[in-house]
PDB file of N, CA and C in Angstrom:
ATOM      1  N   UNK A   1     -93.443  11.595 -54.143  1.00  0.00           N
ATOM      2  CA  UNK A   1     -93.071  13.008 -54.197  1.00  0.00           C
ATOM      3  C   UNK A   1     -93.898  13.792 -53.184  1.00  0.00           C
ATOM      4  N   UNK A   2     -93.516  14.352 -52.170  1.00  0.00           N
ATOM      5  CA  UNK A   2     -94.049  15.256 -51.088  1.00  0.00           C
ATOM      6  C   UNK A   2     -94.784  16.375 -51.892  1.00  0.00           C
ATOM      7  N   UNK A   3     -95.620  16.393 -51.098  1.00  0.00           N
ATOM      8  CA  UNK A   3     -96.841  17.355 -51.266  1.00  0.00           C
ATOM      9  C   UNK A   3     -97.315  18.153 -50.535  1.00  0.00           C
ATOM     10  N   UNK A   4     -96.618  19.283 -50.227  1.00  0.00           N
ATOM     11  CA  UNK A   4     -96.733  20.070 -48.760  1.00  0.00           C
ATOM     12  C   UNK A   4     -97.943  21.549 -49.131  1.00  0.00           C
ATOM     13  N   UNK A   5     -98.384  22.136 -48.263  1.00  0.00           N
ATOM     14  CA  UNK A   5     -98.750  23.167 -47.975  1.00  0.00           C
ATOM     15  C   UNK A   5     -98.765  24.334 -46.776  1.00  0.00           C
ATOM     16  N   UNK A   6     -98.923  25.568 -47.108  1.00  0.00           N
ATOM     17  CA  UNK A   6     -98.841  26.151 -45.480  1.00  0.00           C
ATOM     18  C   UNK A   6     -99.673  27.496 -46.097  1.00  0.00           C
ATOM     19  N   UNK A   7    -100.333  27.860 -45.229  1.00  0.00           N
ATOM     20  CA  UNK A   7    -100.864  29.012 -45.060  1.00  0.00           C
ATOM     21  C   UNK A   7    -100.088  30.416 -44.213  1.00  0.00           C
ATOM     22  N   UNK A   8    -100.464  31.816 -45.187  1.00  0.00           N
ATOM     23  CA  UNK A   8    -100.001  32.430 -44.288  1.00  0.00           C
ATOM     24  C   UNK A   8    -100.214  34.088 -44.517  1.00  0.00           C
ATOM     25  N   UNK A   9    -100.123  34.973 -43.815  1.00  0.00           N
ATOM     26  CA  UNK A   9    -100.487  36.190 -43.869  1.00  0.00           C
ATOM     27  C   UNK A   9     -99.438  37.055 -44.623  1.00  0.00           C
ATOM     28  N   UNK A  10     -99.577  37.754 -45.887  1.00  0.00           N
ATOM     29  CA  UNK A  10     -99.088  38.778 -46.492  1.00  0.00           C
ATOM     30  C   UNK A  10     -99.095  40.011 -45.525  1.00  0.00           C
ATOM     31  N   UNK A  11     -97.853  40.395 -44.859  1.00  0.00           N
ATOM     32  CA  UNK A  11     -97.301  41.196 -43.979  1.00  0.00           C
ATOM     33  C   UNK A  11     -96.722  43.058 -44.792  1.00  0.00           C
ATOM     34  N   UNK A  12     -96.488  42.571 -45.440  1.00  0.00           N
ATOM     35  CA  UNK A  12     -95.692  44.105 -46.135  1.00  0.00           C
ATOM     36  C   UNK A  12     -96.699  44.905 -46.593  1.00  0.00           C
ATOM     37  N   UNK A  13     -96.427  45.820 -46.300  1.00  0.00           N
ATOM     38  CA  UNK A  13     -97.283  47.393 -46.416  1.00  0.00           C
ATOM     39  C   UNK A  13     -98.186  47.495 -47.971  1.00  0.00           C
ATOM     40  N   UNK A  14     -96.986  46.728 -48.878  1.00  0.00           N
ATOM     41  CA  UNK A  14     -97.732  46.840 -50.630  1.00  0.00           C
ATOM     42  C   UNK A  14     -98.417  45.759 -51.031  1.00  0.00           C
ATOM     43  N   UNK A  15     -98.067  44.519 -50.134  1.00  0.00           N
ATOM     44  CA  UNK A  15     -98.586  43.106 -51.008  1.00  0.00           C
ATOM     45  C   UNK A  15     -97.911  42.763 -52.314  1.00  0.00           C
ATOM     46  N   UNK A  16     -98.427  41.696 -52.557  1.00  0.00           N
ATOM     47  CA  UNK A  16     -98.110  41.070 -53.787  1.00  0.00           C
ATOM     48  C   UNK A  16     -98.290  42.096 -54.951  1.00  0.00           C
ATOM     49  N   UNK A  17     -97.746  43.344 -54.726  1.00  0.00           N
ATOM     50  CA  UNK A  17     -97.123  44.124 -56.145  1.00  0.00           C
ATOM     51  C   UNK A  17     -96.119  43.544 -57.087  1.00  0.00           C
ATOM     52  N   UNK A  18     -95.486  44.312 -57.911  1.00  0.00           N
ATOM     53  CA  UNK A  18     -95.200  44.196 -59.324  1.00  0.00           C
ATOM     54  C   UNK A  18     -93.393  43.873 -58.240  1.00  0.00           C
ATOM     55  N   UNK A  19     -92.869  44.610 -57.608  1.00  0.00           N
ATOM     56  CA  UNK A  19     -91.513  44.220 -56.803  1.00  0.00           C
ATOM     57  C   UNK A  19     -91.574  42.818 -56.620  1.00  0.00           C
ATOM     58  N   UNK A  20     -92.531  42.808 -55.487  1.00  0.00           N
ATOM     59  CA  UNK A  20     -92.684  41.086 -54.485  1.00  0.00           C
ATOM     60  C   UNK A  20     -92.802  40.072 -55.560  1.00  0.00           C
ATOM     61  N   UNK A  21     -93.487  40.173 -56.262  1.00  0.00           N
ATOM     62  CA  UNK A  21     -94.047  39.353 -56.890  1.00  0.00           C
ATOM     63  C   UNK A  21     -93.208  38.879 -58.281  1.00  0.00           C
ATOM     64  N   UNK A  22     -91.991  39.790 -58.367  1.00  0.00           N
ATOM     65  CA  UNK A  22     -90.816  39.154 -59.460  1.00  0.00           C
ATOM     66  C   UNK A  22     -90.118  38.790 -58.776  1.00  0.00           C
ATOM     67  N   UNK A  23     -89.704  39.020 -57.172  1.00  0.00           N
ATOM     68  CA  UNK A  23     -88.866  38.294 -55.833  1.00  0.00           C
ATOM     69  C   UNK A  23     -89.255  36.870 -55.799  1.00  0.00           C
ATOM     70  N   UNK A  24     -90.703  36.493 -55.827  1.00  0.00           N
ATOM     71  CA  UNK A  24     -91.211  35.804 -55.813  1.00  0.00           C
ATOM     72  C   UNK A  24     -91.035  34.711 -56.587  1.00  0.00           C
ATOM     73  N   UNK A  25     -91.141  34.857 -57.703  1.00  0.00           N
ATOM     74  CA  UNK A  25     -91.114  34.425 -58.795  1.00  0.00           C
ATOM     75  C   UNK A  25     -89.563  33.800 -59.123  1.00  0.00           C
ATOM     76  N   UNK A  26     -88.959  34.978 -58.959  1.00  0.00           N
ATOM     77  CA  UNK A  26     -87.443  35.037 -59.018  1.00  0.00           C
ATOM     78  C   UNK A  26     -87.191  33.409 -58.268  1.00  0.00           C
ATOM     79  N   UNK A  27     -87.209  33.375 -57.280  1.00  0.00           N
ATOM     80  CA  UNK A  27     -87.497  32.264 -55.840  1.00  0.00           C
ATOM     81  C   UNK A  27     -87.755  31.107 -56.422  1.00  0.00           C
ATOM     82  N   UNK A  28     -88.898  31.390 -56.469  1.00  0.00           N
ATOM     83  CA  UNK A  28     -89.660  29.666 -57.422  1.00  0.00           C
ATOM     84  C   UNK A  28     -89.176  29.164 -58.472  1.00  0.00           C
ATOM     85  N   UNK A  29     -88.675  29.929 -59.344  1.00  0.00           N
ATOM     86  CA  UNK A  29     -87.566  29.387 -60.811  1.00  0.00           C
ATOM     87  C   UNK A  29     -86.583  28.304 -60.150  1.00  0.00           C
ATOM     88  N   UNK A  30     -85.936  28.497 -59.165  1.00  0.00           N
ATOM     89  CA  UNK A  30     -84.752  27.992 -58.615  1.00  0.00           C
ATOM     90  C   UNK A  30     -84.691  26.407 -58.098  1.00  0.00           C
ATOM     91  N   UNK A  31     -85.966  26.396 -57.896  1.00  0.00           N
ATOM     92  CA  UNK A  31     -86.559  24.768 -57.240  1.00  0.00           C
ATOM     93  C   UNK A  31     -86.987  23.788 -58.353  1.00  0.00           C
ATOM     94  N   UNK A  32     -86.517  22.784 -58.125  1.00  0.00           N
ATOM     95  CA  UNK A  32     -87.409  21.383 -58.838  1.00  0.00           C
ATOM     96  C   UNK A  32     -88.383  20.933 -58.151  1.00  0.00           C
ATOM     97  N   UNK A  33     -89.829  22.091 -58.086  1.00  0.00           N
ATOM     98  CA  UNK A  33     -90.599  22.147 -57.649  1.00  0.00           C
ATOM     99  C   UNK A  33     -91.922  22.772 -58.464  1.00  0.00           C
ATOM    100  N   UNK A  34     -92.933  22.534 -58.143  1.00  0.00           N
ATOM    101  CA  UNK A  34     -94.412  23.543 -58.315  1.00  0.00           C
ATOM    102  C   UNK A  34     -95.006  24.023 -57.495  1.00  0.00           C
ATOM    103  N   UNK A  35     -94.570  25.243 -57.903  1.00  0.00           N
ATOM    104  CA  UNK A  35     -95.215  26.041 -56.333  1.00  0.00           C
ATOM    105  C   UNK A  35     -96.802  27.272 -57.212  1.00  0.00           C
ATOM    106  N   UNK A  36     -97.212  26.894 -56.019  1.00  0.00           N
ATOM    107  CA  UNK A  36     -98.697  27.576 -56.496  1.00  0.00           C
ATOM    108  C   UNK A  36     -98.820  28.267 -55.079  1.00  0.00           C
ATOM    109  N   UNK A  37     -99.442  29.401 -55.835  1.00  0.00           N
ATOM    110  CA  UNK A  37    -100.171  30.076 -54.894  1.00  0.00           C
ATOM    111  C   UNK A  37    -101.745  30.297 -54.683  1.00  0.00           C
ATOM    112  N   UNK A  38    -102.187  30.232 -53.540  1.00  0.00           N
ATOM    113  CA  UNK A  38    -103.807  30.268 -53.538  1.00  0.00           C
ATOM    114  C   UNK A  38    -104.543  31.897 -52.512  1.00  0.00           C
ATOM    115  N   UNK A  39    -105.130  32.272 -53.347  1.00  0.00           N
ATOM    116  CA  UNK A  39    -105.858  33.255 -52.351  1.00  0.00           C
ATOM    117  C   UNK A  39    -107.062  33.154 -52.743  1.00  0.00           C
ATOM    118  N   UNK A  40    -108.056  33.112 -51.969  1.00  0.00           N
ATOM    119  CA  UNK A  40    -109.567  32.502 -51.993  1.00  0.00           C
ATOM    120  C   UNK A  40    -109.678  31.710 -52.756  1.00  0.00           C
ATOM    121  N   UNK A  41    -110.233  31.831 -54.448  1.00  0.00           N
ATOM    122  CA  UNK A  41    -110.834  30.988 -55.132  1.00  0.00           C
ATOM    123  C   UNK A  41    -109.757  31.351 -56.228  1.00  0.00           C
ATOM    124  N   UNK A  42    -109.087  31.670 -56.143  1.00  0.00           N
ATOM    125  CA  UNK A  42    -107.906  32.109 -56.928  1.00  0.00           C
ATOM    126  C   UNK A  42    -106.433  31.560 -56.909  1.00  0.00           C
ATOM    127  N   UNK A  43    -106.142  31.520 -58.093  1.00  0.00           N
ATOM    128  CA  UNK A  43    -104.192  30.239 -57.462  1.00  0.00           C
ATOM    129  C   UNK A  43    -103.728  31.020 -58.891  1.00  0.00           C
ATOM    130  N   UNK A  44    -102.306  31.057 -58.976  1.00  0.00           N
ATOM    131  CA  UNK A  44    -101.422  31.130 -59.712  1.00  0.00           C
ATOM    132  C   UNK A  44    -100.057  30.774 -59.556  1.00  0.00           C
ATOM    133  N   UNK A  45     -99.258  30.351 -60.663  1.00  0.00           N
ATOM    134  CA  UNK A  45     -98.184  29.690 -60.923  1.00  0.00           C
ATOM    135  C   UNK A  45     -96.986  30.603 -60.178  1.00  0.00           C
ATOM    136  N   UNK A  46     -96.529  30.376 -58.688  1.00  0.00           N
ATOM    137  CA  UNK A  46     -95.735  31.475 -58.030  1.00  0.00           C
ATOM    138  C   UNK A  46     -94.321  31.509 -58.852  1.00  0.00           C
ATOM    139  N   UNK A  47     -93.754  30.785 -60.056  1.00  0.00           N
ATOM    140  CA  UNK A  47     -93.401  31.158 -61.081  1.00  0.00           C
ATOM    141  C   UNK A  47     -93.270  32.460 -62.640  1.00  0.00           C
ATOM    142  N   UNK A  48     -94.850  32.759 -62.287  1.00  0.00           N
ATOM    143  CA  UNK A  48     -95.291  33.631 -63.226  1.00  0.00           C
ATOM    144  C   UNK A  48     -95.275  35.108 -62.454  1.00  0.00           C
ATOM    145  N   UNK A  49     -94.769  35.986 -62.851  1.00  0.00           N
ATOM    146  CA  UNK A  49     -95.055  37.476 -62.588  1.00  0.00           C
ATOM    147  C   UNK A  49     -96.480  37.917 -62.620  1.00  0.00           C
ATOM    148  N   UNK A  50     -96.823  38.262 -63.950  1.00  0.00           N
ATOM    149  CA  UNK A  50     -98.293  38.376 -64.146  1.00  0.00           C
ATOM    150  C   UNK A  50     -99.445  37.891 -63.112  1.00  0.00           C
ATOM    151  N   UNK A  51     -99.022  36.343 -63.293  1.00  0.00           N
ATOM    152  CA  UNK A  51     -99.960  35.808 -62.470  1.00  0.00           C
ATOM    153  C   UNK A  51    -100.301  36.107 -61.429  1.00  0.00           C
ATOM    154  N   UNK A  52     -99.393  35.898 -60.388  1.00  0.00           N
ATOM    155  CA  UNK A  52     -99.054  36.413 -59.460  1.00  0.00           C
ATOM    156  C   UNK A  52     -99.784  38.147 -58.600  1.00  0.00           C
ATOM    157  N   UNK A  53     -99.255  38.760 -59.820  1.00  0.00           N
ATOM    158  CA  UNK A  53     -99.712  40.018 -59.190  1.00  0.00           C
ATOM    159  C   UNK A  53    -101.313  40.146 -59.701  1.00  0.00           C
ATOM    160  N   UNK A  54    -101.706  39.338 -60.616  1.00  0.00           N
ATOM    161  CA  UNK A  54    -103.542  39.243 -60.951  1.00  0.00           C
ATOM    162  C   UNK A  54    -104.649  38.431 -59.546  1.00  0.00           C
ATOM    163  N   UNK A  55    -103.617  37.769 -58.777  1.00  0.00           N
ATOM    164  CA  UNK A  55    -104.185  37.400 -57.282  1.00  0.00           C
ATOM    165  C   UNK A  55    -104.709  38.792 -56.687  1.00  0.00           C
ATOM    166  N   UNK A  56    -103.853  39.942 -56.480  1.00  0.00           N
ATOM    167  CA  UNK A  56    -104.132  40.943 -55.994  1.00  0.00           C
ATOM    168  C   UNK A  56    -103.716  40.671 -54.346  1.00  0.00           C
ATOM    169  N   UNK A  57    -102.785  40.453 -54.012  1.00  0.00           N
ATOM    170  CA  UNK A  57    -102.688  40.142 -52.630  1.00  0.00           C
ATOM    171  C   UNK A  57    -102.491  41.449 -52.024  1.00  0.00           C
ATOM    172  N   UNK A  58    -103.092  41.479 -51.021  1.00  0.00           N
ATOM    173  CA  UNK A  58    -102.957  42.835 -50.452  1.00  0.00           C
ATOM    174  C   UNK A  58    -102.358  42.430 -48.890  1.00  0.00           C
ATOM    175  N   UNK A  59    -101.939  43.896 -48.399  1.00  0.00           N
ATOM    176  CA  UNK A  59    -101.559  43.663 -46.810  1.00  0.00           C
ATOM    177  C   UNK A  59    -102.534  42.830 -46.232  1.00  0.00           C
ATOM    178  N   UNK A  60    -102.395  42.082 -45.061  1.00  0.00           N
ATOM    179  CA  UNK A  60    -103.446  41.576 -44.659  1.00  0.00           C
ATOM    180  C   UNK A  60    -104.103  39.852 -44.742  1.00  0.00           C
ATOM    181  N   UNK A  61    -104.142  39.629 -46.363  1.00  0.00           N
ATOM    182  CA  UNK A  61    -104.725  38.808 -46.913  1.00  0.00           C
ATOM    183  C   UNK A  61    -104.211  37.176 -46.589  1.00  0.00           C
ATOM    184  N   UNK A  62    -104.938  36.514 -46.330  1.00  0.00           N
ATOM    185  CA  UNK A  62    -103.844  35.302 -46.142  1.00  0.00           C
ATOM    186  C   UNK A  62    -103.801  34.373 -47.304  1.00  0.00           C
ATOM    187  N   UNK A  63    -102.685  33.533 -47.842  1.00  0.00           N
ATOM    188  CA  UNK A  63    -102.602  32.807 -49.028  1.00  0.00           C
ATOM    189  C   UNK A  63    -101.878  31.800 -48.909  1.00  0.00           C
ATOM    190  N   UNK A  64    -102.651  30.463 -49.248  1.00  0.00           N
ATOM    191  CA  UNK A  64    -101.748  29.189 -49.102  1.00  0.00           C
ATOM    192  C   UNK A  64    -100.766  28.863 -50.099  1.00  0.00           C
ATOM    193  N   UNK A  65     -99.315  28.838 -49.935  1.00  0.00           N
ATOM    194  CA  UNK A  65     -98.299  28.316 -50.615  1.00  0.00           C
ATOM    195  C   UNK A  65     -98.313  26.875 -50.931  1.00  0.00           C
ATOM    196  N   UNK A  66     -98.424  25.770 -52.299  1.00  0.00           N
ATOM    197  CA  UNK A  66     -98.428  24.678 -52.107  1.00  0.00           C
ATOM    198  C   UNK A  66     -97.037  23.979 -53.063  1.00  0.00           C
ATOM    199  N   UNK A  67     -96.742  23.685 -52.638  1.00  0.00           N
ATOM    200  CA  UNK A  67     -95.743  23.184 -53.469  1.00  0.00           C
ATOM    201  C   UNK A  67     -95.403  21.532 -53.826  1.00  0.00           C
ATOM    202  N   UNK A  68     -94.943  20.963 -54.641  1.00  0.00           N
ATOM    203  CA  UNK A  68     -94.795  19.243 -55.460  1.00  0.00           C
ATOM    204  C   UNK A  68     -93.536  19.398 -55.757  1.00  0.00           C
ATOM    205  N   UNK A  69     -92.810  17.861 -55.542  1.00  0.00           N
ATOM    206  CA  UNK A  69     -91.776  18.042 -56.601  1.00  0.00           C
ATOM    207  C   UNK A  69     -90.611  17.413 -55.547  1.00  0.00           C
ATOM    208  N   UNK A  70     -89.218  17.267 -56.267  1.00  0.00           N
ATOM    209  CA  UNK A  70     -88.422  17.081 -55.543  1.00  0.00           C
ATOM    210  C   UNK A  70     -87.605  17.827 -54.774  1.00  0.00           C
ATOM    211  N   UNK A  71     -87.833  19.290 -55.197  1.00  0.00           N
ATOM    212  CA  UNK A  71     -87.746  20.247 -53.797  1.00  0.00           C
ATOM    213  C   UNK A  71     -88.483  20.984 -53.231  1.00  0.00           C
ATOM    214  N   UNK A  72     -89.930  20.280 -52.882  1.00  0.00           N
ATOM    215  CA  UNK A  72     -90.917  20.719 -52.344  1.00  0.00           C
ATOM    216  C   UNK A  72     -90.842  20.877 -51.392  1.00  0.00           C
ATOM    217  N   UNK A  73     -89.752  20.723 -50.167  1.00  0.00           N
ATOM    218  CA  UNK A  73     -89.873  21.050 -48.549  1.00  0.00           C
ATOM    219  C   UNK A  73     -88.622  22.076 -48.857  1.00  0.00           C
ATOM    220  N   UNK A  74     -87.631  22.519 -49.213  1.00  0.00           N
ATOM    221  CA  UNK A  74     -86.682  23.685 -49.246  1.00  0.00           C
ATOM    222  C   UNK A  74     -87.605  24.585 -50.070  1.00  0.00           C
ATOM    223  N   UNK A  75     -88.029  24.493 -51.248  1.00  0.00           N
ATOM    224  CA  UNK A  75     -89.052  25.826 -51.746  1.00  0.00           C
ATOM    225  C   UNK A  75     -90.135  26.311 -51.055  1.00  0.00           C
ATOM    226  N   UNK A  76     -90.936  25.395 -50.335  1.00  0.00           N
ATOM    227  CA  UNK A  76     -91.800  26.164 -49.038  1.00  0.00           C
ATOM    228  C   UNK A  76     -91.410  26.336 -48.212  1.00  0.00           C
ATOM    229  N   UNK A  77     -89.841  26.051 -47.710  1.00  0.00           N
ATOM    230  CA  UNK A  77     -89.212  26.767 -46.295  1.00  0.00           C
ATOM    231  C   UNK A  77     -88.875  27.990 -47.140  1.00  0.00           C
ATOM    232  N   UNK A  78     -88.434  28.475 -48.225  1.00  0.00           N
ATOM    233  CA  UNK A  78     -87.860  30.023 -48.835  1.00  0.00           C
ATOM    234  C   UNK A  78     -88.826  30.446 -49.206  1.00  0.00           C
ATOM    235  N   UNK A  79     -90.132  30.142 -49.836  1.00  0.00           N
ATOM    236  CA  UNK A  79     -90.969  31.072 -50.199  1.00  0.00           C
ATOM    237  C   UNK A  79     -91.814  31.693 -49.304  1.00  0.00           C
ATOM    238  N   UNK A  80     -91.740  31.109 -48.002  1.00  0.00           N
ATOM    239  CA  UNK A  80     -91.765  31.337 -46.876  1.00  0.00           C
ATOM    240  C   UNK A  80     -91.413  32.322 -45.707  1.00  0.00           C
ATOM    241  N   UNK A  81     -90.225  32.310 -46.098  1.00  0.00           N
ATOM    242  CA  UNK A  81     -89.359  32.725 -45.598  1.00  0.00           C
ATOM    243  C   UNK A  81     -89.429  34.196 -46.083  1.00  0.00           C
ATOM    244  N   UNK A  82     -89.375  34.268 -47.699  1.00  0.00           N
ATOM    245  CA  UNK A  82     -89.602  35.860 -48.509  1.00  0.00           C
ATOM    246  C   UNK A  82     -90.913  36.217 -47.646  1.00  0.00           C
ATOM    247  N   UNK A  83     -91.761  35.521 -48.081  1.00  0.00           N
ATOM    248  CA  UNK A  83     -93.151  36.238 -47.592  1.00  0.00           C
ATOM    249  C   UNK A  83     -93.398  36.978 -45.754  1.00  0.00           C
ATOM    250  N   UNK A  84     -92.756  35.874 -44.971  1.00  0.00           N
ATOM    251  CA  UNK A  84     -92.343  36.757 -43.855  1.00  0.00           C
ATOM    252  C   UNK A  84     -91.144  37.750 -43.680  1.00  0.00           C
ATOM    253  N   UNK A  85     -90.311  38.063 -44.658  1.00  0.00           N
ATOM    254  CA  UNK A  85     -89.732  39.134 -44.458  1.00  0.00           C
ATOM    255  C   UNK A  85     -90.128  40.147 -44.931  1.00  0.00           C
ATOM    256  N   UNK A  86     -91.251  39.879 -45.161  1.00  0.00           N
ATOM    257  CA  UNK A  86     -91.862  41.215 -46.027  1.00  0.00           C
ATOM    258  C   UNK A  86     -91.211  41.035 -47.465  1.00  0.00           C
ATOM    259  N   UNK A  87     -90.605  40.655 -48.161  1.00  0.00           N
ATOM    260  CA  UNK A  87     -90.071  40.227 -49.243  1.00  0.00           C
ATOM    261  C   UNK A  87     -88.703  41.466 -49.423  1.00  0.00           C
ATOM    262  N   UNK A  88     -88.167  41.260 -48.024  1.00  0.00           N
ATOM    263  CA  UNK A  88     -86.885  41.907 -47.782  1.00  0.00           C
ATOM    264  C   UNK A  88     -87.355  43.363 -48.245  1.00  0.00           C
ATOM    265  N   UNK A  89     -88.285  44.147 -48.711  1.00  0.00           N
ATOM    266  CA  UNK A  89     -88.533  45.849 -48.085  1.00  0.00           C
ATOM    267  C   UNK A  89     -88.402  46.236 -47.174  1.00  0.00           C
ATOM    268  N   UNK A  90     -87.879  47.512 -47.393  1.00  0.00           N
ATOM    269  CA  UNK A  90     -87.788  48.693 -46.422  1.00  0.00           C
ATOM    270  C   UNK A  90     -89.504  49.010 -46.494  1.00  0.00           C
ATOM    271  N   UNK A  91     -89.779  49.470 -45.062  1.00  0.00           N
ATOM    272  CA  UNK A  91     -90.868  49.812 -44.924  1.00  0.00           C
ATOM    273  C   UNK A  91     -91.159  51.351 -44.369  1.00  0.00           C
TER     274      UNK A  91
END
C-alpha cells in the first residue's frame, strides 16, 4: 500500500478556518485513504473538522499532507489541489 507525502504552503488569505477546513474534510471522506495532516509538531485526521481547524493553519504556514491506503496517490493529487486553490475562495 503506497505511502506518499508532500509538503506545502497554505496560500489563502484565512487558512485552515472553519470554511477550508469542512472543504477539506469534505475531500478526504471520499478516498479509501488516510490522510493526515502535519504542521510542526502537530497532525490531525484531514477527515475531522475540529481537528483540523485546532492545527491553526494560518496564511503562510507550510503543512505536510500524508496519505495510506488504496487511494493514496488520487487523494494527495485533490487535497492538493484544494489547498492550492486556495480552497476555491474568493479573495
Amino acid at each position: 500500500m503506497p505511502n506518499l507525502e508532500k509538503t506545502l504552503i497554505i496560500v489563502n488569505k484565512l487558512g485552515l478556518h472553519a470554511r477550508a477546513a469542512t472543504k477539506l474534510a469534505q475531500l478526504s471522506q471520499q478516498f479509501d485513504a488516510q490522510i493526515s495532516v502535519y504542521l510542526g509538531d502537530k497532525s490531525a485526521d484531514a477527515s475531522s473538522i475540529m481537528a483540523l481547524m485546532l492545527l491553526a493553519g494560518g496564511q503562510g504556514k507550510s503543512v505536510t499532507i500524508k496519505t495510506q491506503g488504496n487511494d493514496a496517490e488520487i487523494a494527495l493529487k485533490n487535497v492538493c489541489q484544494l489547498i492550492n486553490d486556495k480552497f476555491d475562495e474568493d479573495e
